[in-house]
C-alpha atoms as a PDB file:
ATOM      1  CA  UNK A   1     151.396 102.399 162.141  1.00  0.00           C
ATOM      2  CA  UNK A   2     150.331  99.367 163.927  1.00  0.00           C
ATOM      3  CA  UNK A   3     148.172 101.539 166.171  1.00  0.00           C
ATOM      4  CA  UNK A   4     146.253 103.330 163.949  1.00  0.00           C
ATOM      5  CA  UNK A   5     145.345 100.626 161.979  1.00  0.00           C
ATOM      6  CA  UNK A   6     143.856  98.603 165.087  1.00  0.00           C
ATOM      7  CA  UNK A   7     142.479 101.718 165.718  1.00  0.00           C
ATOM      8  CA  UNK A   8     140.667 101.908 162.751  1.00  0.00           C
ATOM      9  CA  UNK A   9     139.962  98.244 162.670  1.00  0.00           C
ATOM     10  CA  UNK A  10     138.399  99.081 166.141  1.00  0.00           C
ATOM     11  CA  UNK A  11     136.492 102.200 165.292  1.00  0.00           C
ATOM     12  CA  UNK A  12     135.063 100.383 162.189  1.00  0.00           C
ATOM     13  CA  UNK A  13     133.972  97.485 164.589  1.00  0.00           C
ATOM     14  CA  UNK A  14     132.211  99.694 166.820  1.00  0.00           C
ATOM     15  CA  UNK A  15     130.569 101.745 163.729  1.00  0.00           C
ATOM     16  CA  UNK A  16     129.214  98.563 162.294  1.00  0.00           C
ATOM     17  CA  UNK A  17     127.861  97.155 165.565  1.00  0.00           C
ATOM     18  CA  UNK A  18     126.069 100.522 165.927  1.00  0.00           C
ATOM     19  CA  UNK A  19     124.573 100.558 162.561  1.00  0.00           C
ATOM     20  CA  UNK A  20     123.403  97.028 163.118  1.00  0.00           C
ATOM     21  CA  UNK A  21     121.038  97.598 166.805  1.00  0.00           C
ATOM     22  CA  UNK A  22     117.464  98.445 165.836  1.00  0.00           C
ATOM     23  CA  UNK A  23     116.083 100.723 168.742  1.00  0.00           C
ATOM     24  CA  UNK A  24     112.471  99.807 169.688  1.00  0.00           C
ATOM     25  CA  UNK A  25     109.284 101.868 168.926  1.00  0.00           C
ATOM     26  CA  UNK A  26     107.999 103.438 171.619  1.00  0.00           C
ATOM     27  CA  UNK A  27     104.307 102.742 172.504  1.00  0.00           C
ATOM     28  CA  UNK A  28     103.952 106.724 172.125  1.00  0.00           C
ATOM     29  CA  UNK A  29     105.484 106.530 168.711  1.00  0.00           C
ATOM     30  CA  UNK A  30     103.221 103.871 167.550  1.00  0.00           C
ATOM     31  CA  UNK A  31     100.026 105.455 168.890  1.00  0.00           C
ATOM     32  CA  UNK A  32     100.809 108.630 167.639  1.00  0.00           C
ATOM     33  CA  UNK A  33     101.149 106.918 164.130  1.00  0.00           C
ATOM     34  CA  UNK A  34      97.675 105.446 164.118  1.00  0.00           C
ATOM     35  CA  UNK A  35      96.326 108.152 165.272  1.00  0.00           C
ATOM     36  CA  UNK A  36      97.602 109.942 162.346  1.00  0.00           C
ATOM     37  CA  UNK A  37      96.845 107.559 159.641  1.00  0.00           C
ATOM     38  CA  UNK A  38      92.790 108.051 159.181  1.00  0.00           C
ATOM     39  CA  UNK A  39      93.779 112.317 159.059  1.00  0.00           C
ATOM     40  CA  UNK A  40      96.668 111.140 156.264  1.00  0.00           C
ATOM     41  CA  UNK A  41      93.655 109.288 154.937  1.00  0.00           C
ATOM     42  CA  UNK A  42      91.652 112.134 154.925  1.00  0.00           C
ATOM     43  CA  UNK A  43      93.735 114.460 153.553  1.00  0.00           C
ATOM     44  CA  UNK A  44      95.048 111.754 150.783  1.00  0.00           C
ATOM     45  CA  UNK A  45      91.313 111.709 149.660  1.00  0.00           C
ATOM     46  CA  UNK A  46      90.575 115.138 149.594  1.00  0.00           C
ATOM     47  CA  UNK A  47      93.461 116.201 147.780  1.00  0.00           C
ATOM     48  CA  UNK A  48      92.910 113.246 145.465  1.00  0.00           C
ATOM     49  CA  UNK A  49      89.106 114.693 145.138  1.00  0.00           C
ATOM     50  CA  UNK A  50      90.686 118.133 144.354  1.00  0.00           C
ATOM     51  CA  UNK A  51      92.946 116.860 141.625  1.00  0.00           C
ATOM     52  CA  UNK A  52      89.466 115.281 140.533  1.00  0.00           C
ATOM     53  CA  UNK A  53      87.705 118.329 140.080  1.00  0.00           C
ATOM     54  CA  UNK A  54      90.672 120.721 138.296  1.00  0.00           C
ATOM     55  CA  UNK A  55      91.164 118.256 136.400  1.00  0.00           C
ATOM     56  CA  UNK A  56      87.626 118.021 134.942  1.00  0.00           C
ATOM     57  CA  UNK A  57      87.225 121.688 135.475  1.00  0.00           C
ATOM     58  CA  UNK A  58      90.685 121.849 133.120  1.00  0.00           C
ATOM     59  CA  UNK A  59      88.581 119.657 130.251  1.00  0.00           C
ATOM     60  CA  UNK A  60      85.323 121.057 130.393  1.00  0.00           C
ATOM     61  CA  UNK A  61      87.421 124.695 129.666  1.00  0.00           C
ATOM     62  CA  UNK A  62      89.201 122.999 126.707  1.00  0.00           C
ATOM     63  CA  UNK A  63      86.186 121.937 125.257  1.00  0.00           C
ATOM     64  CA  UNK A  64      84.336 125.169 125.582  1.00  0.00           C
ATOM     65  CA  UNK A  65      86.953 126.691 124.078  1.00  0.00           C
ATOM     66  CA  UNK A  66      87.476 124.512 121.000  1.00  0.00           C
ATOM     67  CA  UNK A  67      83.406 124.738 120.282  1.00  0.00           C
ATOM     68  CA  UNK A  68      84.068 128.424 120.622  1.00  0.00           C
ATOM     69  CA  UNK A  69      86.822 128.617 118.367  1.00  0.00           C
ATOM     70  CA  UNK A  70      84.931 125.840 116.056  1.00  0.00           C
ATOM     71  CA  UNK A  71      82.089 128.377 116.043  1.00  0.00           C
ATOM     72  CA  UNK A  72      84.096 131.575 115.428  1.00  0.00           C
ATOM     73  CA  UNK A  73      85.554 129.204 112.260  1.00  0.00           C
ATOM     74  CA  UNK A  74      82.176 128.517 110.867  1.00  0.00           C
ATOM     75  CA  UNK A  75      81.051 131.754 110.903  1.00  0.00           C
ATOM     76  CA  UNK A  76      84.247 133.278 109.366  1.00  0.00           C
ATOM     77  CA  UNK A  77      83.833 130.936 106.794  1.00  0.00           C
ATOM     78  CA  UNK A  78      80.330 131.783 106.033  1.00  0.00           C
ATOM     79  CA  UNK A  79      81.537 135.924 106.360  1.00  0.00           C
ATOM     80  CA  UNK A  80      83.909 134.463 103.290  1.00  0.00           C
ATOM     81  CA  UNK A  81      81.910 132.721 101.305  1.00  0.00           C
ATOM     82  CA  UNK A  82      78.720 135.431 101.478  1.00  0.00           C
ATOM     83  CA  UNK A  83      81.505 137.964 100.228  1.00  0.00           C
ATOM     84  CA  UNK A  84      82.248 135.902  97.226  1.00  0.00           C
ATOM     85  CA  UNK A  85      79.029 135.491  96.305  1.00  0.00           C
ATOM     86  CA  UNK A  86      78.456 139.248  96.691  1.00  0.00           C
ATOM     87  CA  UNK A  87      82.027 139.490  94.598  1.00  0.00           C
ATOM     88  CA  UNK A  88      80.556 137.594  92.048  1.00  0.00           C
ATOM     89  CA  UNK A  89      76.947 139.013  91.550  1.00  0.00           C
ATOM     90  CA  UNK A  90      78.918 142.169  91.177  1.00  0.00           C
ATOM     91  CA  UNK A  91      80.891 140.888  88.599  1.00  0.00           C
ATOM     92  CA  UNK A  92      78.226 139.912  86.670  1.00  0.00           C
ATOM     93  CA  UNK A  93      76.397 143.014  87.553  1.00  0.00           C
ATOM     94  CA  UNK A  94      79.554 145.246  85.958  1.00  0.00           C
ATOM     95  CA  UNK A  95      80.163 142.382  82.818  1.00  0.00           C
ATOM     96  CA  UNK A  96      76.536 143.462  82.319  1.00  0.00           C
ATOM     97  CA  UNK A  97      76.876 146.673  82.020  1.00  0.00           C
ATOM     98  CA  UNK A  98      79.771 146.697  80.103  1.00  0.00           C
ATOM     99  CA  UNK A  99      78.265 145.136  77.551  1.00  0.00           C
ATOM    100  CA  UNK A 100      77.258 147.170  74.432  1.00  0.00           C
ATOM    101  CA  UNK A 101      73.342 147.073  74.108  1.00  0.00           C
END
């Protein structure tokens, strides 16, 4: 019993020590990095250009279609209201007539 747990006392030792060393960048690894950052910069803005443009493309659709759908409205009202009228010159057309002259 007295093993293992020196043992473990050591193996946590050692796992601690390891997590705690920082291993140094590499002059590679850092010039690959800038090198990368103006294309990530790129590609940031042209995706952020993209998003841009769908999304106004997404609005200026919405708005067609509600001054479509406002339009179709008006004229189905107007469809309504000329057949009421028409309705109602008919009604007085037939009252008319069924009047004894």
């Amino acid at each position: 019993m007295n093993k293992s747990l020196v043992l473990a006392t050591l193996f946590a030792a050692v796992a601690l020590s390891a997590c705690g060393k920082k291993e140094e960048v590499s002059p590679a690894v850092e010039a690959a990095a800038s090198a990368a950052a103006p294309a990530i910069a790129e590609v940031s803005a042209a995706a952020a250009s993209a998003v841009d443009t769908a999304a106004s493309a997404a609005a200026d659709a919405t708005m067609n279609a509600a001054s479509g759908a406002a339009d179709a409205t008006a004229e189905a009202a107007n469809a309504a209201a000329d057949a009421a009228k028409d309705a109602a010159a008919q009604a007085v057309d037939a009252a008319k007539n069924a009047m004894p002259k």
